[in-house]
N, C-alpha and C. Protein backbone atom coordinates (compact mmCIF):
# COMPACT_ATOMS: atom_id res chain seq x y z
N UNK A 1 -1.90 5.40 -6.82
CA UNK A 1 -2.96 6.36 -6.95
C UNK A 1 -4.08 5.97 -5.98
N UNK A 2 -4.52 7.00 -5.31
CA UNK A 2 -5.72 6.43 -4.75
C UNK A 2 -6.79 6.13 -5.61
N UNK A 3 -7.96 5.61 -5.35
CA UNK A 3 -8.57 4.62 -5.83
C UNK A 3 -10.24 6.01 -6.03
N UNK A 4 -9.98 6.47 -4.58
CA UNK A 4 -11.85 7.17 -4.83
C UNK A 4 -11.31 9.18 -5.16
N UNK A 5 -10.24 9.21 -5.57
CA UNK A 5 -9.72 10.29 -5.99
C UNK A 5 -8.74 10.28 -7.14
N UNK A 6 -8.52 11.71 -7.83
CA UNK A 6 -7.27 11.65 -9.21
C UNK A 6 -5.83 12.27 -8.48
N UNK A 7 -5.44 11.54 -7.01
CA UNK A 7 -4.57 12.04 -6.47
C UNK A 7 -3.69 10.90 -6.72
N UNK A 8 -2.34 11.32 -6.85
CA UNK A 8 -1.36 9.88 -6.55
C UNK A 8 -0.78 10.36 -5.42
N UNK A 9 0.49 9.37 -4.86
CA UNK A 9 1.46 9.22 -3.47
C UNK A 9 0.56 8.76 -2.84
N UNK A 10 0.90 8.99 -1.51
CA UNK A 10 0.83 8.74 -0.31
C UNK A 10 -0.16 9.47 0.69
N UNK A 11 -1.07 9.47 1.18
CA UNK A 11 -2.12 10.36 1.91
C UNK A 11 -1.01 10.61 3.05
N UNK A 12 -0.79 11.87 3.62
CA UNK A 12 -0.39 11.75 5.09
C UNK A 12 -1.21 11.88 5.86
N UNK A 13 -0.34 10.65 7.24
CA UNK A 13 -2.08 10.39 8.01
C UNK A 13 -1.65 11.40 9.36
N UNK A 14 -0.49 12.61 9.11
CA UNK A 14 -0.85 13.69 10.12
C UNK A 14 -1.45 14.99 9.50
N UNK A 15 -1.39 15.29 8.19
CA UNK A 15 -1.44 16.25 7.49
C UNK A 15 -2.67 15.95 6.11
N UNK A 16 -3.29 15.09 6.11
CA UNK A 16 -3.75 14.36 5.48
C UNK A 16 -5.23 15.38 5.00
N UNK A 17 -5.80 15.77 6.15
CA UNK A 17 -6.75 16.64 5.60
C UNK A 17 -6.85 17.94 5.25
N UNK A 18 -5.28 18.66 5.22
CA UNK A 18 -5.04 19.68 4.62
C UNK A 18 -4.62 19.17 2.71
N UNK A 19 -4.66 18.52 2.63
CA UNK A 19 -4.28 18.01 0.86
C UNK A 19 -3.22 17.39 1.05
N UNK A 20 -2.55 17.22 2.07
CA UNK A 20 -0.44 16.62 2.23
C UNK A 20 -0.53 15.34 1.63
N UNK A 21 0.22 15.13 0.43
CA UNK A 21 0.69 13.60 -0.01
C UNK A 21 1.83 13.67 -0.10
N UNK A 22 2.37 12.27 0.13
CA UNK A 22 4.01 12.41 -0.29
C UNK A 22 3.72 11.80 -1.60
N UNK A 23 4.69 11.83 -3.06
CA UNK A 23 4.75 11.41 -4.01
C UNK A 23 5.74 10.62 -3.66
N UNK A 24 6.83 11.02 -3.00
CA UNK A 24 8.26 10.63 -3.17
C UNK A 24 8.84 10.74 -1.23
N UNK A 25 9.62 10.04 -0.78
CA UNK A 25 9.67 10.02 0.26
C UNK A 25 11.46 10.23 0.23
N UNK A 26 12.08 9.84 -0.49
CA UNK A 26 13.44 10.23 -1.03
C UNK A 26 13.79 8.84 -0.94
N UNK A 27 15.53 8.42 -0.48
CA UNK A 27 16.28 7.31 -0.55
C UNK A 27 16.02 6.52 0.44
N UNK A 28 15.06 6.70 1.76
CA UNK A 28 15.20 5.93 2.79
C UNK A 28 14.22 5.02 2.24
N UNK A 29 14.49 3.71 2.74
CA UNK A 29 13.65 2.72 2.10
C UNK A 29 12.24 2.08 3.19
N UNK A 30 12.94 2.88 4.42
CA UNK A 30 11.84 2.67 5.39
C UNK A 30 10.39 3.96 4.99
N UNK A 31 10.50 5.05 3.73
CA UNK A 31 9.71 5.95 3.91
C UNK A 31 8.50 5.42 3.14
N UNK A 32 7.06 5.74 2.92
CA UNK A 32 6.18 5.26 2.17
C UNK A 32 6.34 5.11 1.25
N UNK A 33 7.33 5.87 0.10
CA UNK A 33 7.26 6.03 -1.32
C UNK A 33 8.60 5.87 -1.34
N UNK A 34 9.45 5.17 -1.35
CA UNK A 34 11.11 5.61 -1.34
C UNK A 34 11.10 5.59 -2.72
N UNK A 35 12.37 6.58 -3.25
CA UNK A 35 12.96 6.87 -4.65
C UNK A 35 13.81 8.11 -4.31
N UNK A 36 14.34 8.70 -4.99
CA UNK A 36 15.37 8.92 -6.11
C UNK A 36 15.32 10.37 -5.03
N UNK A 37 14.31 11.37 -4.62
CA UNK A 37 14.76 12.43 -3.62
C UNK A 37 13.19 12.57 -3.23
N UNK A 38 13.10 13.39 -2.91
CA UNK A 38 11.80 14.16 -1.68
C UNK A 38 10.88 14.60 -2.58
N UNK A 39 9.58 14.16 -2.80
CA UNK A 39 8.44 15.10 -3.12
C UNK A 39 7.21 15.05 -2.22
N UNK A 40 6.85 16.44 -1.89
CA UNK A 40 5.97 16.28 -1.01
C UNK A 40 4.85 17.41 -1.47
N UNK A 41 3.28 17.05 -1.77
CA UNK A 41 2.47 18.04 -2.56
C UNK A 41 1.33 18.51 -1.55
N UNK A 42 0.55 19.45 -2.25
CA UNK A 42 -0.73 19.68 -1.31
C UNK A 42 -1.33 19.93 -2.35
N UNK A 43 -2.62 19.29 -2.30
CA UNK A 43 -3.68 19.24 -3.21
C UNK A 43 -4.89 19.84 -2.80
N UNK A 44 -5.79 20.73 -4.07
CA UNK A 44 -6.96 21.55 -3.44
C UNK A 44 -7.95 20.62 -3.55
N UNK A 45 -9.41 21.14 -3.36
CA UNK A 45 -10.06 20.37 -3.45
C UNK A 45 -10.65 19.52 -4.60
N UNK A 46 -10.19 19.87 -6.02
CA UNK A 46 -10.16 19.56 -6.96
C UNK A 46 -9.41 18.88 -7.71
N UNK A 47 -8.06 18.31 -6.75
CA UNK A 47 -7.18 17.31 -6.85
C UNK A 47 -6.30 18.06 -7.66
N UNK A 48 -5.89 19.20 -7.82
CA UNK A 48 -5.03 19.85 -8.64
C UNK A 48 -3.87 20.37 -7.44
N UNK A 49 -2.61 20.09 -8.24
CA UNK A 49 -1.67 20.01 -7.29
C UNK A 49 -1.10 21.41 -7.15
N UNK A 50 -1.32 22.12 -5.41
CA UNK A 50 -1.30 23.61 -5.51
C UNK A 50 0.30 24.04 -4.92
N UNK A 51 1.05 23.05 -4.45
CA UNK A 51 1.90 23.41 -3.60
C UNK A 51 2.77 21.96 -3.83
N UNK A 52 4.20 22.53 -4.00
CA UNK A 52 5.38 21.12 -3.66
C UNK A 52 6.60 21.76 -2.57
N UNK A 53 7.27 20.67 -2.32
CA UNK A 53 8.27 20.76 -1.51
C UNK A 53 9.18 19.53 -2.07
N UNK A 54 9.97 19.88 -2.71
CA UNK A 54 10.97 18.85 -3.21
C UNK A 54 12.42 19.60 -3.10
N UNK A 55 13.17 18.27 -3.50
CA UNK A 55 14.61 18.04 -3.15
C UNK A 55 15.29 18.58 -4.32
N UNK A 56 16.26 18.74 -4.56
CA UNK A 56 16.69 19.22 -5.70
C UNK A 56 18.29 18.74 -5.61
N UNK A 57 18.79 18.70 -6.34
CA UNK A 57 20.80 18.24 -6.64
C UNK A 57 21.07 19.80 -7.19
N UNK A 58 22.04 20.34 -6.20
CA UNK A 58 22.99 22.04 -6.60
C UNK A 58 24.12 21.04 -6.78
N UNK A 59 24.80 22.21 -6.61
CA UNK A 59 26.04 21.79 -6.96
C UNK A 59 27.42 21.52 -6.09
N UNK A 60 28.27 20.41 -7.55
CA UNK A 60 29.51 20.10 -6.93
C UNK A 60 30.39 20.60 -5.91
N UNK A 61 30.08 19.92 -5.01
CA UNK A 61 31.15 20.78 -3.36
C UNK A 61 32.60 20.19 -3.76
N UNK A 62 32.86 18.67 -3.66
CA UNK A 62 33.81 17.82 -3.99
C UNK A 62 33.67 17.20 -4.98
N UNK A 63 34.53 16.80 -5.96
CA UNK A 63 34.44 15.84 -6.64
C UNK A 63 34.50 14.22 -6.21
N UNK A 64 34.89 14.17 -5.03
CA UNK A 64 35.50 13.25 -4.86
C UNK A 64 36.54 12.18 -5.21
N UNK A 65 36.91 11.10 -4.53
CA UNK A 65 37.89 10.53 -4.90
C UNK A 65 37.81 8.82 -5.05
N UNK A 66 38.04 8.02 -6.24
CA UNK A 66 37.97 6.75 -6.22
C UNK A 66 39.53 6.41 -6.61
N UNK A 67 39.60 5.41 -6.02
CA UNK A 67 41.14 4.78 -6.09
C UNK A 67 40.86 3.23 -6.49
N UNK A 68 41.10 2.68 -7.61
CA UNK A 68 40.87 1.10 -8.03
C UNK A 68 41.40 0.15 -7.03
N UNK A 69 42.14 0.05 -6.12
CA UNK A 69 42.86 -0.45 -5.22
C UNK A 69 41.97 -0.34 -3.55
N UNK A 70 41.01 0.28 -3.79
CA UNK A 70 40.05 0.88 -2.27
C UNK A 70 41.35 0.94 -1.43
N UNK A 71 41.96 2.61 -0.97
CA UNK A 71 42.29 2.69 -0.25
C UNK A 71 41.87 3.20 0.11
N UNK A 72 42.16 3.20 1.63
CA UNK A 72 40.89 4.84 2.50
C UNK A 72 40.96 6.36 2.01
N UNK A 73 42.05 6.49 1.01
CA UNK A 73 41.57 7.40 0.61
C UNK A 73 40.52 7.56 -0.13
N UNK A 74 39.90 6.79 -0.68
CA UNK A 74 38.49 7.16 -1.41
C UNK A 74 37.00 7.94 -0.56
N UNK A 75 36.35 8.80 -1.70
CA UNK A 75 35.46 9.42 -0.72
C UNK A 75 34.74 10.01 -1.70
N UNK A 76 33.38 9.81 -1.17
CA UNK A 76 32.25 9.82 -2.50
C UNK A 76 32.15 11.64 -2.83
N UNK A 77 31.47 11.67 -3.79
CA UNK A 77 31.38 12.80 -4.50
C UNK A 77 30.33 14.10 -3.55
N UNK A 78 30.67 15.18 -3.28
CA UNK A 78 29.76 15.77 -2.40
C UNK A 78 28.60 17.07 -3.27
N UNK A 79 27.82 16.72 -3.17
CA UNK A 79 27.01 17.40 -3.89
C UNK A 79 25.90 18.63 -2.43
N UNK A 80 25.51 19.61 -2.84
CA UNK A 80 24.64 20.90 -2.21
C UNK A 80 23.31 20.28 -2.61
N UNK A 81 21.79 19.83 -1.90
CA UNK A 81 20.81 19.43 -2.21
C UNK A 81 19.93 20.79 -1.82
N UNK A 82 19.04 21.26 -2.28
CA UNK A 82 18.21 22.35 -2.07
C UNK A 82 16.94 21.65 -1.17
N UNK A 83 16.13 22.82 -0.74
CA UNK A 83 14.57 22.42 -0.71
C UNK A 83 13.91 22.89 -0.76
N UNK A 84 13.39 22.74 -2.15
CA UNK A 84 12.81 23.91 -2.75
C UNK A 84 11.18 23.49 -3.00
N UNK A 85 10.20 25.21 -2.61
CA UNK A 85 9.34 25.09 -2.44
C UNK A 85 8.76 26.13 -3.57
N UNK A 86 7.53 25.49 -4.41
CA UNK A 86 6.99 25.75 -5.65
C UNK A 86 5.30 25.71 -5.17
N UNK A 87 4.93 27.04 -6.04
CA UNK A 87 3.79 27.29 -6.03
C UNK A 87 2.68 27.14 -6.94
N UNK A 88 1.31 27.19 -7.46
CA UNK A 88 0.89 26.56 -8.26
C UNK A 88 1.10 27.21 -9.47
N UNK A 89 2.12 28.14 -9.33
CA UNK A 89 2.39 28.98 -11.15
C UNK A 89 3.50 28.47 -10.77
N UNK A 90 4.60 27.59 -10.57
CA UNK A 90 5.36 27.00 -10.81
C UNK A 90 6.70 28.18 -10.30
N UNK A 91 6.14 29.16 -9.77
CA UNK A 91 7.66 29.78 -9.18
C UNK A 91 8.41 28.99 -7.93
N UNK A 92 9.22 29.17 -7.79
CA UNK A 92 10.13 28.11 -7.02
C UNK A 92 11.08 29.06 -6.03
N UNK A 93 11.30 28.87 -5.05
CA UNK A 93 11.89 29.45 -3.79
C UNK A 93 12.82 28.29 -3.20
N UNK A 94 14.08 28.32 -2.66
CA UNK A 94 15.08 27.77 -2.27
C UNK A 94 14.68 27.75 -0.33
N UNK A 95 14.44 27.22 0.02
CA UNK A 95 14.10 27.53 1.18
C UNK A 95 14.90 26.75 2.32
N UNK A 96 16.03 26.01 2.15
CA UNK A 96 16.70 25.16 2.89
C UNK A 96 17.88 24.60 1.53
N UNK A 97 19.17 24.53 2.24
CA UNK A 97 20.65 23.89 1.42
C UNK A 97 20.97 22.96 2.43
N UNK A 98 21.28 21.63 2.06
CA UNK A 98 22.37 21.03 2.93
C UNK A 98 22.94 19.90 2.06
N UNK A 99 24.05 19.18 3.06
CA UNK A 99 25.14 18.20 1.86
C UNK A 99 24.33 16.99 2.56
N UNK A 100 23.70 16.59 3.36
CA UNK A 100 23.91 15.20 3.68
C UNK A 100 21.96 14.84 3.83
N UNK A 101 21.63 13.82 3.86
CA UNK A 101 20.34 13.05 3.96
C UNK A 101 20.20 13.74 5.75
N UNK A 102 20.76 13.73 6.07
CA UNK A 102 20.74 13.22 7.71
C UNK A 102 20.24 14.99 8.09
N UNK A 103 20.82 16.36 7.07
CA UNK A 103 20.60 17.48 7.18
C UNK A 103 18.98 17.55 6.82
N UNK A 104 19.03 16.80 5.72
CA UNK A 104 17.29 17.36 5.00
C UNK A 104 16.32 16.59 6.13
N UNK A 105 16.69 15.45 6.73
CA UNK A 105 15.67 14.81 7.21
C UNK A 105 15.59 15.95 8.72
N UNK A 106 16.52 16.20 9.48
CA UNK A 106 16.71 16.98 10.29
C UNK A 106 15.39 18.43 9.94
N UNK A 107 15.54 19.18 8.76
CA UNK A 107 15.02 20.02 8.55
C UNK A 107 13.65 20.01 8.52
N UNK A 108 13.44 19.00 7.71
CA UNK A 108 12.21 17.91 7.87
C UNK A 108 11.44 18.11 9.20
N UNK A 109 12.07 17.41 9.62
CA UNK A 109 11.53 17.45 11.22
C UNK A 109 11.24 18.63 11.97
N UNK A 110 12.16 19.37 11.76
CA UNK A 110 11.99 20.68 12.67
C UNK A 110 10.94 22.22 11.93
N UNK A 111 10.53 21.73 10.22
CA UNK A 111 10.22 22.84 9.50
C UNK A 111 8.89 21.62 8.81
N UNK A 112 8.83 21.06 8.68
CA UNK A 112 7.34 20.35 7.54
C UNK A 112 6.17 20.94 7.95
N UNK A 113 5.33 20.83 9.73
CA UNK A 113 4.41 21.11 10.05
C UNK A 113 3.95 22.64 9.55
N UNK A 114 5.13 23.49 9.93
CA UNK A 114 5.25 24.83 9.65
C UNK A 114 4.49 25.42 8.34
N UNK A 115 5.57 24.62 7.14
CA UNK A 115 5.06 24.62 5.51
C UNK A 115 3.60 23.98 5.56
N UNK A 116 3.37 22.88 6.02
CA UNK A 116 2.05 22.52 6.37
C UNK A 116 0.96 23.25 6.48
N UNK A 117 1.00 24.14 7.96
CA UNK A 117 -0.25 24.56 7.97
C UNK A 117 -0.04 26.24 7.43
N UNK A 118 1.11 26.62 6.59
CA UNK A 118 0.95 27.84 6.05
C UNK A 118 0.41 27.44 4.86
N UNK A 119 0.67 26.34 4.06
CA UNK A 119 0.12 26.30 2.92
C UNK A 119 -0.99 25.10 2.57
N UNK A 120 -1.46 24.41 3.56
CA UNK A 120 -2.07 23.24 3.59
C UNK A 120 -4.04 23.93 3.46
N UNK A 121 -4.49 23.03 2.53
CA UNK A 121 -5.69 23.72 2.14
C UNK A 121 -6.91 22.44 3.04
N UNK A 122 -7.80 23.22 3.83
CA UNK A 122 -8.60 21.90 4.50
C UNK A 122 -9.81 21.20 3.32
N UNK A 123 -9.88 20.31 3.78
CA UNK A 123 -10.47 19.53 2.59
C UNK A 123 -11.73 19.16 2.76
C-alpha cells in the first residue's frame, strides 16, 4: 500500500499520473507485483478504484496429458485466458482471448497505453 494514499499495488512510473497501478503483475516474477494473473486499476482522485484490466481463466481447450513414466508424450493442460476490462459498476467486457503468457504479454504491449489514456483519469 502506499504510505501517503488509500491506494494499494504498484504506482506506474509511465502511467502513473493518470491513476495506473498494477495490483497484480501476473506469473512473471521479474514484474512488480508477480502472482497468480494480471491486475491492472485506475484510480480517481479519491482513491476509489474506477477502472480494471484483469486476466481471467475461460475455458478448457485441452485437457492435457500426464503419463507417470514422463514420456514425451505428456503435455500440460490448455486453458483460453480472457482480458477483461471492468468498469466502476462492475460491468465487464472481454476485450482480448489468448492460450499462452507470451499472447497476453504481446497484447500488453501493443494495447495498455491505448486503455490508458482512454480511461486513465489525470490526477
Amino acid at each position: 500500500m502506499n504510505s501517503n494514499t488509500g491506494r494499494q499495488g504498484y504506482r506506474s512510473p509511465k502511467s502513473g499520473n493518470l491513476g495506473v497501478y498494477t495490483l497484480c503483475s501476473g506469473p512473471d516474477p521479474n514484474g512488480p507485483v508477480p502472482g497468480e494473473r494480471l491486475i491492472i486499476v485506475i484510480y480517481d482522485q479519491q482513491d476509489n478504484i474506477v477502472r480494471r484490466l484483469e486476466q481471467v481463466k475461460g475455458d478448457c481447450l485441452d485437457p492435457g496429458y500426464v503419463d507417470f513414466f514422463l514420456s514425451p508424450k505428456c503435455r500440460p493442460t490448455l486453458y483460453t485466458y480472457h482480458i477483461v476490462d471492468i468498469d466502476k459498476d462492475q460491468t465487464a467486457q472481454i476485450i482480448a482471448t489468448h492460450t499462452s503468457p507470451e499472447e497476453a504479454r504481446k497484447w500488453l504491449v501493443e494495447n495498455i497505453d491505448k486503455w490508458v489514456q482512454e480511461h486513465g483519469i489525470p490526477q
